[in-house]
N, C-alpha and C. Protein backbone atom coordinates (compact mmCIF):
# COMPACT_ATOMS: atom_id res chain seq x y z
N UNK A 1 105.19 109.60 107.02
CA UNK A 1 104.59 108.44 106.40
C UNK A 1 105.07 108.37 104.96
N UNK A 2 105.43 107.56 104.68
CA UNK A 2 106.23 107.19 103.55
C UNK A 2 104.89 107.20 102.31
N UNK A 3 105.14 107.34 101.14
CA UNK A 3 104.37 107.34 100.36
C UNK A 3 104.11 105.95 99.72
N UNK A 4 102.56 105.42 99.13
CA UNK A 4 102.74 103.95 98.52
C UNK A 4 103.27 104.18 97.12
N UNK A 5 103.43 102.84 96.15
CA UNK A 5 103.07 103.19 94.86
C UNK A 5 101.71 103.94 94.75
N UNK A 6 100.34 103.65 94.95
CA UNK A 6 99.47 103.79 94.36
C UNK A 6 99.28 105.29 94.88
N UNK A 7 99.97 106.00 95.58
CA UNK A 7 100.22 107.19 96.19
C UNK A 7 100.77 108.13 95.44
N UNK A 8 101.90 107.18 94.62
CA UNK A 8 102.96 108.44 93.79
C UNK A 8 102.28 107.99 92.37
N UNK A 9 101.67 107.32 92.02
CA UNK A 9 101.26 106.82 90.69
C UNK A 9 99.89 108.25 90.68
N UNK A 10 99.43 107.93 91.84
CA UNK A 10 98.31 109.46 91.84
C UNK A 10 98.95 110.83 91.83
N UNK A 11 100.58 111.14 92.55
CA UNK A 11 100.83 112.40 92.35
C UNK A 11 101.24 112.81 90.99
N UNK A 12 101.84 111.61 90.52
CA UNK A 12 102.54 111.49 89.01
C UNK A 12 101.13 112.20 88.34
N UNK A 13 99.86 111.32 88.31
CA UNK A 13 98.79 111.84 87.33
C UNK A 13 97.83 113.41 87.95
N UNK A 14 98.65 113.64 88.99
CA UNK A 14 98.26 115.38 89.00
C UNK A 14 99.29 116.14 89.32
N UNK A 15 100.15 116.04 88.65
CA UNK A 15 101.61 116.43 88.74
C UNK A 15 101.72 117.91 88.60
N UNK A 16 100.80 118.49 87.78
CA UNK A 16 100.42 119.71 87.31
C UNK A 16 100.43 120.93 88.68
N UNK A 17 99.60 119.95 89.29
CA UNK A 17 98.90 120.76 90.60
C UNK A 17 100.10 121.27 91.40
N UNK A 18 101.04 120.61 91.44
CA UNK A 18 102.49 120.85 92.72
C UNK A 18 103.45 121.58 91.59
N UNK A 19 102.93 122.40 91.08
CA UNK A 19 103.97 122.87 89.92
C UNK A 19 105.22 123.76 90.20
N UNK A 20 105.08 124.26 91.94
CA UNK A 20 106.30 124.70 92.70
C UNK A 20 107.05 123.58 93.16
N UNK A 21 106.91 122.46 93.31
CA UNK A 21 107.45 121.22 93.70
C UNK A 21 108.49 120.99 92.93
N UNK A 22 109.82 121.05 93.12
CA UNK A 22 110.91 120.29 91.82
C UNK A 22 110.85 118.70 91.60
N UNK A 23 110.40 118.48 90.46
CA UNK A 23 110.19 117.56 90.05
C UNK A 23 110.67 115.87 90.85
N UNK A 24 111.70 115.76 90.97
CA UNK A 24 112.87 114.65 91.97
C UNK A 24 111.89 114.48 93.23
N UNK A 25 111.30 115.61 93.51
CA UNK A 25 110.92 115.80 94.98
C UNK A 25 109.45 115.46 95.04
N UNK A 26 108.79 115.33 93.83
CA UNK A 26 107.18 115.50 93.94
C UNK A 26 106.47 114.14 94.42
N UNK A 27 107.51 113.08 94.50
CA UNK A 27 107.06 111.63 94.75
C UNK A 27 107.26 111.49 96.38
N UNK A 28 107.81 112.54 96.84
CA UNK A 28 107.79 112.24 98.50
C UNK A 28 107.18 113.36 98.95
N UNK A 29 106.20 113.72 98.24
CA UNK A 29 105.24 115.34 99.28
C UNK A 29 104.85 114.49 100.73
N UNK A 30 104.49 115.59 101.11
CA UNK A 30 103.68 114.65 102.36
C UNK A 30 102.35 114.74 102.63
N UNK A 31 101.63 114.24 102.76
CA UNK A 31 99.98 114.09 103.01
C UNK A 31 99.01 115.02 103.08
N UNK A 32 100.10 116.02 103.97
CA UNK A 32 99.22 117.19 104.18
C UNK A 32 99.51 118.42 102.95
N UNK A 33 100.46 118.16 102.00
CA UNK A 33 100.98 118.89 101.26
C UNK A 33 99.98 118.09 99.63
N UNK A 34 99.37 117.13 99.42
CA UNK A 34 98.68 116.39 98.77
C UNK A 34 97.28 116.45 99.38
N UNK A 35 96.83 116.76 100.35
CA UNK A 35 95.35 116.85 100.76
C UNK A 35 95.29 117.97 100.50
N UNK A 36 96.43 119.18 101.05
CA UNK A 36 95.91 120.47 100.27
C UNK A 36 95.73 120.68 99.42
N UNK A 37 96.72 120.35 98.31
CA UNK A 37 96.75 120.79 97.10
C UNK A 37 95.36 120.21 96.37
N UNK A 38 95.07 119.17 96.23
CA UNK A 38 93.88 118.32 95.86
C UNK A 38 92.72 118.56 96.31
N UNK A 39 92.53 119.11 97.39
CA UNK A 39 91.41 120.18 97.93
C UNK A 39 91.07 121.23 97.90
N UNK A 40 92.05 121.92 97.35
CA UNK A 40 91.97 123.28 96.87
C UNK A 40 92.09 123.22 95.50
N UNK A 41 92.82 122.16 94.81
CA UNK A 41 92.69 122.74 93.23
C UNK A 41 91.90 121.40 92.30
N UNK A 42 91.89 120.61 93.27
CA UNK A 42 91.59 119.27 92.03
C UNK A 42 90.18 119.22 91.92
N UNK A 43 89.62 118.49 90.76
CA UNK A 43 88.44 118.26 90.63
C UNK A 43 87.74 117.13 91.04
N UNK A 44 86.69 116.88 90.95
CA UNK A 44 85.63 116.43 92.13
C UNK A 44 86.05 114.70 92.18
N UNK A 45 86.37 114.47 90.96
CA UNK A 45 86.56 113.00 90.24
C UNK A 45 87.67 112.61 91.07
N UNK A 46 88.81 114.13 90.85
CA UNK A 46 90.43 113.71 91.92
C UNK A 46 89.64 113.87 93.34
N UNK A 47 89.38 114.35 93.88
CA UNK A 47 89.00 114.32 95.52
C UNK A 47 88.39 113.03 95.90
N UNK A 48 87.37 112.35 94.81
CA UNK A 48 86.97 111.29 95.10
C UNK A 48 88.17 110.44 95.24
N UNK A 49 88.70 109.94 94.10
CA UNK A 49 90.42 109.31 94.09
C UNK A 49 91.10 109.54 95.48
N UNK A 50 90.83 110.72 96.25
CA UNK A 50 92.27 110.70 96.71
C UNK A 50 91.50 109.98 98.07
N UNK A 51 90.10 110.46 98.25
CA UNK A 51 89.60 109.71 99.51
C UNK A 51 89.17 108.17 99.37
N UNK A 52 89.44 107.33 98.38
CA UNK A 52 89.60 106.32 98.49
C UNK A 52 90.75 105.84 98.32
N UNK A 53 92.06 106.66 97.94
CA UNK A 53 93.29 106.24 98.20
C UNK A 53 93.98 106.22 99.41
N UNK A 54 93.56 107.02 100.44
CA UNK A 54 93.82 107.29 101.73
C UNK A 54 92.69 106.77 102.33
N UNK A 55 91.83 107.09 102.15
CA UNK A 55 90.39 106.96 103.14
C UNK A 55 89.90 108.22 103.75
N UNK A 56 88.78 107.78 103.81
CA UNK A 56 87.92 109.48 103.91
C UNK A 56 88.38 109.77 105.40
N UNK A 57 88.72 109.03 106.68
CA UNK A 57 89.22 109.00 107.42
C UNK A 57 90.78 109.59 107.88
N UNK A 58 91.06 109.21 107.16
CA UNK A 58 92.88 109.60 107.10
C UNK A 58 93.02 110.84 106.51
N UNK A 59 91.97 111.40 105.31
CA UNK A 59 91.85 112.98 104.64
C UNK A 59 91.34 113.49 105.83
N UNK A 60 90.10 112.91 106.31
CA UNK A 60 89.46 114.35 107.54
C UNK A 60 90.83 114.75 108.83
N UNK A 61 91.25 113.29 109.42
CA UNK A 61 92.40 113.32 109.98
C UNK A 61 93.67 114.74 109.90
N UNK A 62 93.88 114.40 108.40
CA UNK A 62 95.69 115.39 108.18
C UNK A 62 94.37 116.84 107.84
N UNK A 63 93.20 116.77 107.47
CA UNK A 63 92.45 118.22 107.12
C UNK A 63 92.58 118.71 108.74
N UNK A 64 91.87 117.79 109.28
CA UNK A 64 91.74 118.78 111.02
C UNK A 64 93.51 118.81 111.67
N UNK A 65 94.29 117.91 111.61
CA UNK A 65 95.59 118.10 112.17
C UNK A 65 96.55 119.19 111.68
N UNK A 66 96.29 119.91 110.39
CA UNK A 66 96.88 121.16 110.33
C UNK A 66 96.75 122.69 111.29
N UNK A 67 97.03 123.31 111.52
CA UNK A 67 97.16 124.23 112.21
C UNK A 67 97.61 125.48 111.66
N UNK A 68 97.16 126.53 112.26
CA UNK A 68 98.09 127.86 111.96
C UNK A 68 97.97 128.53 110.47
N UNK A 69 99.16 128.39 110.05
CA UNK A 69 99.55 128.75 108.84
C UNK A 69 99.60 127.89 107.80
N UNK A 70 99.41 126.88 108.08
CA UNK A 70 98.93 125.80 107.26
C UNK A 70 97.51 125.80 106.49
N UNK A 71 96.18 125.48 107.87
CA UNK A 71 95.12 125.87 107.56
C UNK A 71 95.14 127.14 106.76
N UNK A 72 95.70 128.14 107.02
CA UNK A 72 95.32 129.46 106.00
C UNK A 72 95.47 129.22 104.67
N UNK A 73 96.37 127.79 104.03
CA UNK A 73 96.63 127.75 102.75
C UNK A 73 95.30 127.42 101.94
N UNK A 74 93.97 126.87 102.69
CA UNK A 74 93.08 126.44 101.77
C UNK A 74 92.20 128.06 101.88
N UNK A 75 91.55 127.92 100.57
CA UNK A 75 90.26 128.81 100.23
C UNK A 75 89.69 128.67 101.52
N UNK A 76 89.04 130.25 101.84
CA UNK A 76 88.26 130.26 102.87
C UNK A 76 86.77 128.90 102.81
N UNK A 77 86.39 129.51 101.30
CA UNK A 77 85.35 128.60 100.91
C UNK A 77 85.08 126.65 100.78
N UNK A 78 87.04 126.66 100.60
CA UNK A 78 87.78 125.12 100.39
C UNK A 78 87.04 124.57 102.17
N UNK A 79 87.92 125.65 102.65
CA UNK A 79 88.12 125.01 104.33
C UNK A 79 86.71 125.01 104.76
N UNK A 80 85.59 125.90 105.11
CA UNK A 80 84.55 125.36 105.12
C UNK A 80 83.54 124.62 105.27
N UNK A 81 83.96 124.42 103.43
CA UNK A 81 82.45 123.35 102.82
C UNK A 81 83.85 121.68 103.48
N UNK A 82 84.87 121.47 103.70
CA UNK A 82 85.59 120.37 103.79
C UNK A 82 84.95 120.26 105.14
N UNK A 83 85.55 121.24 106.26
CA UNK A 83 85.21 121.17 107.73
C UNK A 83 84.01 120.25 107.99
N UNK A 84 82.89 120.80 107.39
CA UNK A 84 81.22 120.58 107.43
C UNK A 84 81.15 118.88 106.84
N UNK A 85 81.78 118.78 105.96
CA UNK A 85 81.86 117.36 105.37
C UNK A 85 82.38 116.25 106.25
N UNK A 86 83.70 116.58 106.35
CA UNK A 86 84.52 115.78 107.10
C UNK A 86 83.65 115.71 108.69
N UNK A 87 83.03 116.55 109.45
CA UNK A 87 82.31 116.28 110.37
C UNK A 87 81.31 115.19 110.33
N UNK A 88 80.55 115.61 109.21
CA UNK A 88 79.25 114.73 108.93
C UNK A 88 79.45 113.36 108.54
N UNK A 89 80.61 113.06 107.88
CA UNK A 89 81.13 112.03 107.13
C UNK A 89 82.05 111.50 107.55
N UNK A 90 83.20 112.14 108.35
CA UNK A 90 83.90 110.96 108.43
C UNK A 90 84.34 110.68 109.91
């Protein structure tokens, strides 16, 4: 899925967060590489942002469609309190 503007205008303003990302490259992460990161490191204000930039729908979506070694990238505590949310909510 291709990224929007209002997609890369949000990675641009947490640019910080993907700081292994080479720069050229940080405007085409992919969803699940931006729900992690923003769920594990961003603050409450960015999580709100990002679930109305996607929809709380489309975050619970790419949260449950990871697998494996993927899922292991969030905080035990991240994955969780998200799981429990995204059930109840979305």
């Amino acid at each position: 899925m291709q990224n929007t503007p209002e997609i890369k205008q949000f990675i641009a303003e947490n640019a910080d967060l993907f700081w292994y990302t080479p720069e050229a490259e940080k405007q085409n992460i992919s969803h699940e590489v931006l729900v992690e990161f923003i769920l594990n490191y961003g603050e409450m204000a960015t999580i709100r942002k990002l679930f109305h930039i996607l929809g709380l729908k489309t975050v619970a979506s790419v949260f449950f469609s990871m697998q494996d070694r993927k899922i292991g990238n969030f905080y035990p505590e991240i994955h969780h309190l998200f799981s429990l949310y995204f059930k109840n909510h979305a």
